[in-house]
Protein backbone atom coordinates (compact mmCIF):
# COMPACT_ATOMS: atom_id res chain seq x y z
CA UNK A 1 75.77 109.05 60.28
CA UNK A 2 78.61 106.89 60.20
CA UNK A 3 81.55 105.85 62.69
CA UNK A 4 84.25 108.78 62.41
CA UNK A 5 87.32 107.00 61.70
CA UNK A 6 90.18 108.45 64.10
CA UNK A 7 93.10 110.38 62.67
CA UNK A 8 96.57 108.71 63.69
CA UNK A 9 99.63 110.48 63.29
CA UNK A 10 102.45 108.16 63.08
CA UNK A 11 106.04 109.55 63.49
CA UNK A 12 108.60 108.31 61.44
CA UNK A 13 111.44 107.80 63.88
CA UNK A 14 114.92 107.37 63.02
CA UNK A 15 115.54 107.70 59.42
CA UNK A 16 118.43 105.21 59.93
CA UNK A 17 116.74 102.69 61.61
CA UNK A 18 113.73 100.86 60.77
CA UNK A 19 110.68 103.28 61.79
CA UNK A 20 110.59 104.22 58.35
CA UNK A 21 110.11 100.69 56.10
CA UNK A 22 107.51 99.14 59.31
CA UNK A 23 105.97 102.34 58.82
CA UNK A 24 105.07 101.42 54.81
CA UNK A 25 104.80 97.68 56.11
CA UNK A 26 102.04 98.76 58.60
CA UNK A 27 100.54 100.80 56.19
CA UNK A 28 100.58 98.66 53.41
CA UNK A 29 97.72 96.35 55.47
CA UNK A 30 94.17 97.86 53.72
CA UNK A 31 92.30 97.30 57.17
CA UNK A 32 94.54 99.97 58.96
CA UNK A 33 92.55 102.13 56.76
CA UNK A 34 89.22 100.33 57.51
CA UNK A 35 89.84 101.17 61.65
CA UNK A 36 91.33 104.50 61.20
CA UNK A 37 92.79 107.43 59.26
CA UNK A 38 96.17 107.40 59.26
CA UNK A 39 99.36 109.85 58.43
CA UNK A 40 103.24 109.41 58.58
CA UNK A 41 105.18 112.46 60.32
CA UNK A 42 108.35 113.00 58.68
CA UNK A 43 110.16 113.00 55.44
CA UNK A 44 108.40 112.14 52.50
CA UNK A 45 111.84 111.51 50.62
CA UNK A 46 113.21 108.90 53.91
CA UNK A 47 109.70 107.27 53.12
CA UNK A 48 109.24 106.52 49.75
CA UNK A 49 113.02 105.03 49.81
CA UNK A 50 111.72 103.10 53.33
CA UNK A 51 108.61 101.99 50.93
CA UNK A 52 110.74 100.40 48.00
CA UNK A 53 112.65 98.69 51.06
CA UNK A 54 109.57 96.94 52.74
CA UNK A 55 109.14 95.88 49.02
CA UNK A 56 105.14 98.07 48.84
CA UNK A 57 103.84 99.23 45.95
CA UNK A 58 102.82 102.12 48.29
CA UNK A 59 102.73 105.58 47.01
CA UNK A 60 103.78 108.76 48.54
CA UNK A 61 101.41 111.94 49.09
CA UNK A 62 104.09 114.66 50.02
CA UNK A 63 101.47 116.83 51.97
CA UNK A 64 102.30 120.07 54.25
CA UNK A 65 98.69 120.20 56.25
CA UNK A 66 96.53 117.39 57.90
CA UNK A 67 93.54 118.72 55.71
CA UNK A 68 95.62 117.85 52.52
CA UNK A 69 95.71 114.34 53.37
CA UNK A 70 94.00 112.00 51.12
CA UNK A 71 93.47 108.69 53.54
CA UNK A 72 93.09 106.59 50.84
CA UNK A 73 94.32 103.36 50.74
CA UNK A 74 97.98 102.61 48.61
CA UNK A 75 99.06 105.95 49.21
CA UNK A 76 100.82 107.30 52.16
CA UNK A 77 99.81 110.85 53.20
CA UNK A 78 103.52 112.41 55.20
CA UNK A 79 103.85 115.62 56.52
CA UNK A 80 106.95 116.32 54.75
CA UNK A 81 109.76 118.12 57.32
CA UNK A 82 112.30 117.60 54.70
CA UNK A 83 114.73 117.57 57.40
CA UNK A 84 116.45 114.12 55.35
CA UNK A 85 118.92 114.17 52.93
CA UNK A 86 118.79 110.64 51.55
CA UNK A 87 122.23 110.83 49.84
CA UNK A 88 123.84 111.25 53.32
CA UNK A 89 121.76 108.11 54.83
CA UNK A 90 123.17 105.54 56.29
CA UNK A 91 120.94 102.53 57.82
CA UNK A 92 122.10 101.54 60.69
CA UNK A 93 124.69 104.26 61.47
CA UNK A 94 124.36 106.72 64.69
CA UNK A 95 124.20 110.07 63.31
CA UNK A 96 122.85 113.87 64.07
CA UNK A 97 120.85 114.12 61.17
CA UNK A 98 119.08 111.01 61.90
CA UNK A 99 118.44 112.09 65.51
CA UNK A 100 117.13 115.53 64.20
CA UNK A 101 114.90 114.12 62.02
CA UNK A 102 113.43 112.11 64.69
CA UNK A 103 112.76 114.47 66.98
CA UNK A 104 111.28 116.97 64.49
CA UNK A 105 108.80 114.33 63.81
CA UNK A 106 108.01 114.10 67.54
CA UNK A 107 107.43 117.17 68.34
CA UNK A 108 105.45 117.98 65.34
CA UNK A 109 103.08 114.51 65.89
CA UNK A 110 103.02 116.46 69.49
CA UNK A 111 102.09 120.15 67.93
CA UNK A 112 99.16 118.41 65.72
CA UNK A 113 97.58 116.26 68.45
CA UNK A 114 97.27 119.68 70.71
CA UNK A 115 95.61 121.45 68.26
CA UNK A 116 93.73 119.25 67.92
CA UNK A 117 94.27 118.48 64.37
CA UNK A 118 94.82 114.78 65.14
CA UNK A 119 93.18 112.38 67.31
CA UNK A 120 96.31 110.63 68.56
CA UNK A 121 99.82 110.02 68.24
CA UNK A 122 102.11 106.77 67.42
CA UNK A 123 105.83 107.09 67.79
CA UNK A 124 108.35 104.85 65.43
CA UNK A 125 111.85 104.11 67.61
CA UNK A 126 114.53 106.63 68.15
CA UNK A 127 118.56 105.95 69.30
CA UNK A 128 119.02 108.28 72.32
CA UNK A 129 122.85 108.64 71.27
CA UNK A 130 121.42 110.04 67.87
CA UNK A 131 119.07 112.21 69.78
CA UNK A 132 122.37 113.62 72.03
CA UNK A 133 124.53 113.78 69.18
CA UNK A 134 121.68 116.36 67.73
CA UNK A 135 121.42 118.49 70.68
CA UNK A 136 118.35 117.07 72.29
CA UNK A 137 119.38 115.57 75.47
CA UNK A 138 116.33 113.68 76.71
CA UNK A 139 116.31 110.30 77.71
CA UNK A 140 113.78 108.85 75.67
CA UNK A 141 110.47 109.75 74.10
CA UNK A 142 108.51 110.03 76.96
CA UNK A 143 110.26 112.81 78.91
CA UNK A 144 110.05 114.88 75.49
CA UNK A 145 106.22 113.96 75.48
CA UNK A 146 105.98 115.15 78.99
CA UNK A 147 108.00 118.46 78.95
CA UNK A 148 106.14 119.82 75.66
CA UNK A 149 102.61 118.82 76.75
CA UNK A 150 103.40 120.46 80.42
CA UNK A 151 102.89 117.01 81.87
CA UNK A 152 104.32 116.67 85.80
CA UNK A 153 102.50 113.06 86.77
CA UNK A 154 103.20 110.81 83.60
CA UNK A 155 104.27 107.13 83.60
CA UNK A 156 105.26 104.47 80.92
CA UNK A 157 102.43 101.59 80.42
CA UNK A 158 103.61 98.75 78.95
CA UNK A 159 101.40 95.88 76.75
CA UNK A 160 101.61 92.80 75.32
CA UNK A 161 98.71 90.63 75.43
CA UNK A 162 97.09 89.95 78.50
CA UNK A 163 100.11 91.73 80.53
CA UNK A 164 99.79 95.48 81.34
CA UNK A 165 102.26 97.24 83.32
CA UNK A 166 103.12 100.81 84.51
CA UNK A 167 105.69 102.35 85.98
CA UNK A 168 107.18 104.22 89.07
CA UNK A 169 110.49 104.87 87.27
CA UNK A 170 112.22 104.19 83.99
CA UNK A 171 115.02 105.68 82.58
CA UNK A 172 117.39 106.18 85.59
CA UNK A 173 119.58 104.42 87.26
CA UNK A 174 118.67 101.60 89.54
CA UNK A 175 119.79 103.36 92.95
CA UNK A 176 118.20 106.43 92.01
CA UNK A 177 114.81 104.11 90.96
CA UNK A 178 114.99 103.02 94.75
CA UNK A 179 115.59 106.72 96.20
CA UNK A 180 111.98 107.02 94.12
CA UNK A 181 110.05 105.11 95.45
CA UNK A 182 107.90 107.52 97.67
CA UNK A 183 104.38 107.15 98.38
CA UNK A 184 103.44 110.52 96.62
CA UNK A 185 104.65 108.80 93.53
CA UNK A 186 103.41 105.40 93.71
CA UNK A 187 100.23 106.74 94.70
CA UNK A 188 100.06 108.84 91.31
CA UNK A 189 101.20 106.15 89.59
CA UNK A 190 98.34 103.66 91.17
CA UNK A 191 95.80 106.75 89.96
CA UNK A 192 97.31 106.82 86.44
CA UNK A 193 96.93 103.08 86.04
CA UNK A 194 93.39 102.81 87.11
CA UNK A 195 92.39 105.90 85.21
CA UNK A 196 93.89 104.36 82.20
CA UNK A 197 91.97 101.33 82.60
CA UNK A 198 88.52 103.09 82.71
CA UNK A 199 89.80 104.31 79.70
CA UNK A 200 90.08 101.59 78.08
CA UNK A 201 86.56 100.24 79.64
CA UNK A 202 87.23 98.56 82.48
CA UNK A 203 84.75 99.66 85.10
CA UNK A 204 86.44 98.95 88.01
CA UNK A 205 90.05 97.97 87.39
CA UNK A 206 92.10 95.47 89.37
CA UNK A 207 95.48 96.66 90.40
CA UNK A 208 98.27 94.86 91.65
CA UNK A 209 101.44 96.68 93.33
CA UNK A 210 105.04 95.46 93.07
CA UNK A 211 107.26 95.45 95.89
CA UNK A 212 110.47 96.62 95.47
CA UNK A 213 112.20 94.47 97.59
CA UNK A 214 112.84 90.52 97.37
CA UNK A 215 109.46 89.08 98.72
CA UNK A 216 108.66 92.97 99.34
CA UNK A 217 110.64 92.41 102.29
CA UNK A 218 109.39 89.92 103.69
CA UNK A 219 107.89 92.00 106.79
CA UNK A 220 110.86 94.03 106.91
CA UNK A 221 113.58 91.62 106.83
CA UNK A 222 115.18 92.57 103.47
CA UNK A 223 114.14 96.58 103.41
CA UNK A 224 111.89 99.40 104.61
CA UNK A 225 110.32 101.08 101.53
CA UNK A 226 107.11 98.55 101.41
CA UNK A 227 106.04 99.75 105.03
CA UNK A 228 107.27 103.54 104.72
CA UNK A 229 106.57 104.16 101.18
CA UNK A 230 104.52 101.55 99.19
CA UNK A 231 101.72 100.11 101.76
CA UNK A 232 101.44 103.53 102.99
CA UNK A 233 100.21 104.46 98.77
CA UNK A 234 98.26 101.53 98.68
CA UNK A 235 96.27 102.72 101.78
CA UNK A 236 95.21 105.84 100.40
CA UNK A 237 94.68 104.75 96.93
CA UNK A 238 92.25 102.08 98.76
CA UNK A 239 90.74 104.96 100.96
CA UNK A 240 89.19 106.17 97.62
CA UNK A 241 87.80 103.36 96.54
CA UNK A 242 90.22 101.76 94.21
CA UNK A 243 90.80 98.46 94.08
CA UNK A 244 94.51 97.77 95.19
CA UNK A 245 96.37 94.81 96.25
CA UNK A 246 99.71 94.37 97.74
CA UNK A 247 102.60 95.13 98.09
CA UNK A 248 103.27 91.35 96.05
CA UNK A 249 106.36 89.81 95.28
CA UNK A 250 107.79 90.49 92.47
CA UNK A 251 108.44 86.81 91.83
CA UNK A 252 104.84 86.13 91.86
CA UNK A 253 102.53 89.09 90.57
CA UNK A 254 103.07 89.22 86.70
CA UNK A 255 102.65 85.56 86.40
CA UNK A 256 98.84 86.21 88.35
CA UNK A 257 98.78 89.19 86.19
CA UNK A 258 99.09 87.60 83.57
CA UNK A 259 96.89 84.55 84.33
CA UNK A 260 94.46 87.28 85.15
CA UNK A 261 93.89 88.07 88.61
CA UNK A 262 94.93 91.66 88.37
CA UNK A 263 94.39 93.98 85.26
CA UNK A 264 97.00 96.24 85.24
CA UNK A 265 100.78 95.82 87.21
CA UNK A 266 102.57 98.74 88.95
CA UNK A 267 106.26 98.04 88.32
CA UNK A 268 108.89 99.88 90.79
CA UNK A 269 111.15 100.40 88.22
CA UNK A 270 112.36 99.92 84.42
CA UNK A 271 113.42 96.37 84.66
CA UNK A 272 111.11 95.44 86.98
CA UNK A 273 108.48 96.04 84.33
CA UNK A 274 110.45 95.82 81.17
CA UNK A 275 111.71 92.28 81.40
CA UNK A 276 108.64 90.10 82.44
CA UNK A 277 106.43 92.55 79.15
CA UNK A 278 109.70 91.10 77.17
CA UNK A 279 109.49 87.60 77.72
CA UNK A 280 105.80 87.21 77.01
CA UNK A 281 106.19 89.38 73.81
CA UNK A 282 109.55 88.32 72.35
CA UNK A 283 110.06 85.23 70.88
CA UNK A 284 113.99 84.57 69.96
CA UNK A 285 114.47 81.78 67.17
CA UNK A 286 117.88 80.83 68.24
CA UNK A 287 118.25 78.31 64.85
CA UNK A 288 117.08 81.10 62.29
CA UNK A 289 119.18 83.75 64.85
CA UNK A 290 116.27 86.12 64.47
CA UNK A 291 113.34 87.06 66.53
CA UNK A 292 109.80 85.26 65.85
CA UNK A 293 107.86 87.69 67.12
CA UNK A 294 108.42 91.64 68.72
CA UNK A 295 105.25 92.14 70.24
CA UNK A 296 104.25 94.69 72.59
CA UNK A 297 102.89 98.61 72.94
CA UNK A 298 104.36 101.14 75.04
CA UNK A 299 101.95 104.29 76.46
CA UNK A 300 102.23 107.15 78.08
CA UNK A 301 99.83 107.61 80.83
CA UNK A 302 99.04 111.15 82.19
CA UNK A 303 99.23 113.38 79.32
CA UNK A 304 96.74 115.30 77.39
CA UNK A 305 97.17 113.65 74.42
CA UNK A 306 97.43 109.99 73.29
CA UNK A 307 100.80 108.28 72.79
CA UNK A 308 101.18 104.82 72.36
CA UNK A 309 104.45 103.69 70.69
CA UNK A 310 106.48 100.60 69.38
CA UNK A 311 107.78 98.42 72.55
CA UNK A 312 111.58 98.00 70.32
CA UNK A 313 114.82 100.20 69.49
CA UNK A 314 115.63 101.21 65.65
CA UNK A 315 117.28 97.70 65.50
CA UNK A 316 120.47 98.83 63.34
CA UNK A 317 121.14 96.01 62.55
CA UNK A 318 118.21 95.07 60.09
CA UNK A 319 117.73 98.31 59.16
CA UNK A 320 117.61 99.05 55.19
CA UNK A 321 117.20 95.43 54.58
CA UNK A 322 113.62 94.76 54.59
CA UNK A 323 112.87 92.47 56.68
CA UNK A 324 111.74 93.82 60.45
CA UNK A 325 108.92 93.10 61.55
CA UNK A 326 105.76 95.86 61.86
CA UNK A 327 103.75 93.71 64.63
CA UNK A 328 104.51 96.19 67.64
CA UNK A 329 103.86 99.19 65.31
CA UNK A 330 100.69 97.33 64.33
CA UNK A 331 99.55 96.90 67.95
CA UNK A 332 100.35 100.38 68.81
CA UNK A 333 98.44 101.69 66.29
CA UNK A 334 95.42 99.31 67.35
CA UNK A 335 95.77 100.77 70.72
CA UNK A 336 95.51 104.34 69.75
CA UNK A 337 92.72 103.89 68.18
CA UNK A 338 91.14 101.86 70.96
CA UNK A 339 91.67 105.08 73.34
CA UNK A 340 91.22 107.65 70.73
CA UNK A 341 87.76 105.88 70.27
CA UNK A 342 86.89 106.51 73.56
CA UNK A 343 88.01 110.21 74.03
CA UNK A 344 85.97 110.96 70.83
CA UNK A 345 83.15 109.02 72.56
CA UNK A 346 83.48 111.56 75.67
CA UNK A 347 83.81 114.77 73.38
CA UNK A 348 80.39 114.21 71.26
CA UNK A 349 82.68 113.51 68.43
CA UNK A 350 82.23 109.73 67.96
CA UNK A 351 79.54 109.88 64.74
């Protein structure tokens, strides 16, 4: 019998950014459809205008059900919300109806991968002001993943390349990211990041911790949180038989992360994590005044579904115009498929 391809639903994000035209970009590559099955999540009528854009010769299969999916290459199976009204849209404008739109999409892509009707799910980028100007005051994807999946211990995993990171806190402020740093959470946090490494096949995963403090403190000298909170996490996370070191500098650890002494980084916050991802994955071309490359994959660890997403914003400012750049989608759909893989693997359902 042969390989069952996964099912990936992809959601189209913001209507007025560019979700929709690196969506048909993506999906205009034929060996998407050689590694997996995949779907768009949104409005059929935002994405054949979003296909003309990327300049595809893509069709459209306006489809209501996963089962009426075709999967065939050169035509692009959406679950049509029809939640767009293309005469109103405006690329690169902040609006309700674009911040509607995208979270319908989510929290369908959500709905299907619970029923199981899909094997994982791929966000495109939203604008959180668009989300708030809708009604939907979340801060970002992940705490809408979290609250409809009944998800309590989740974290944000960032890739690019060799670099993996997770994360104690994101979306907060920075004094409230140091109020969190407790060693209940950076313990779960150290669990989520080894689990997802199994996941993805490492046997026995090498994790490195992040102070929080300059040279974690330096014994004390510039804070308290690596001996009250952080070493204290470590401890028991090592007490179990995971393989933990730290707390290190922050100045130090991604660049032995990344030269590969550790597999996976626990960031104590946003930035922490955020930056060092950026600067390995973005490349600016200051004499074209345009990026060379937007690499990366963000995932949410902890839930019962897969969601791995674009690492970039709806980029107003090239939206409608045809020319961003589908790598991170790419990647993000790459690693779905790696994990989806290897939960179909674990459910009998891999042949």
């Amino acid at each position: 019998m042969s390989e069952r391809l996964p099912i990936i639903g992809i959601s189209m994000g913001d209507p007025t950014g560019i979700g929709p035209e690196i969506a048909a970009k993506a999906l205009a590559d034929p060996s998407i459809y050689e590694r997996c099955r995949p779907l768009v999540v949104g409005d059929a009528s935002a994405m054949l205008k979003a296909a003309a854009i990327a300049r595809t010769r893509l069709k459209i299969n306006a489809i209501q059900k996963v089962a009426q999916a075709k999967f065939n290459f050169g035509t692009i199976d959406v679950i049509d919300l029809k939640d767009v009204d293309v005469s109103q849209l405006v690329y690169g404008k902040v609006s309700a109806m674009g911040g509607k739109a995208a979270f319908d999409a989510i929290k369908k892509v959500i709905d299907l991968a619970l029923a199981d009707e899909i094997d994982a799910t791929v966000t495109g980028p939203l604008n959180k002001e668009a989300l708030n100007l809708a009604g939907y005051h979340y801060t970002g994807h992940t705490e809408i993943y979290a609250e409809f999946t009944h998800t309590k211990d989740y974290t944000m995993m960032l890739v690019s390349g060799k670099l993996r990171v997770v994360h104690v806190s994101t979306h907060v402020s920075l004094r409230q990211a140091c109020d969190n740093v407790k060693k209940e959470r950076v313990y779960a946090v150290i669990k989520l990041a080894d689990q997802a490494m199994k996941d993805f096949g490492i046997e026995k995963p090498r994790i490195g911790v992040a102070g929080l403090n300059p040279h974690a403190s330096d014994g004390g000298l510039f804070g308290f949180e690596e001996s009250k909170e952080i070493i204290p996490a470590i401890e028991k996370a090592r007490a179990e038989g995971l393989t933990v070191d730290g707390p290190v500098p922050p100045d130090t650890l991604f660049s032995k992360a990344l030269g590969g002494q550790y597999d996976i980084v626990v960031a104590m916050y946003h930035d922490q994590g955020h930056i060092p991802l950026k600067v390995v994955g973005f490349t600016w071309n200051e004499a074209e005044k345009r990026w060379n490359s937007v690499s990366g994959v963000n995932i949410t660890l902890g839930l019962p579904i897969i969601r791995t997403s674009v690492d970039h914003g709806t980029a107003f400012g090239k939206a409608g115009k045809g020319t961003a750049t589908e790598e991170s989608l790419v990647n993000a759909i790459d690693y779905a498929i790696q994990f989806a893989k290897q939960r179909l693997i674990r459910k009998g359902k891999s042949a």
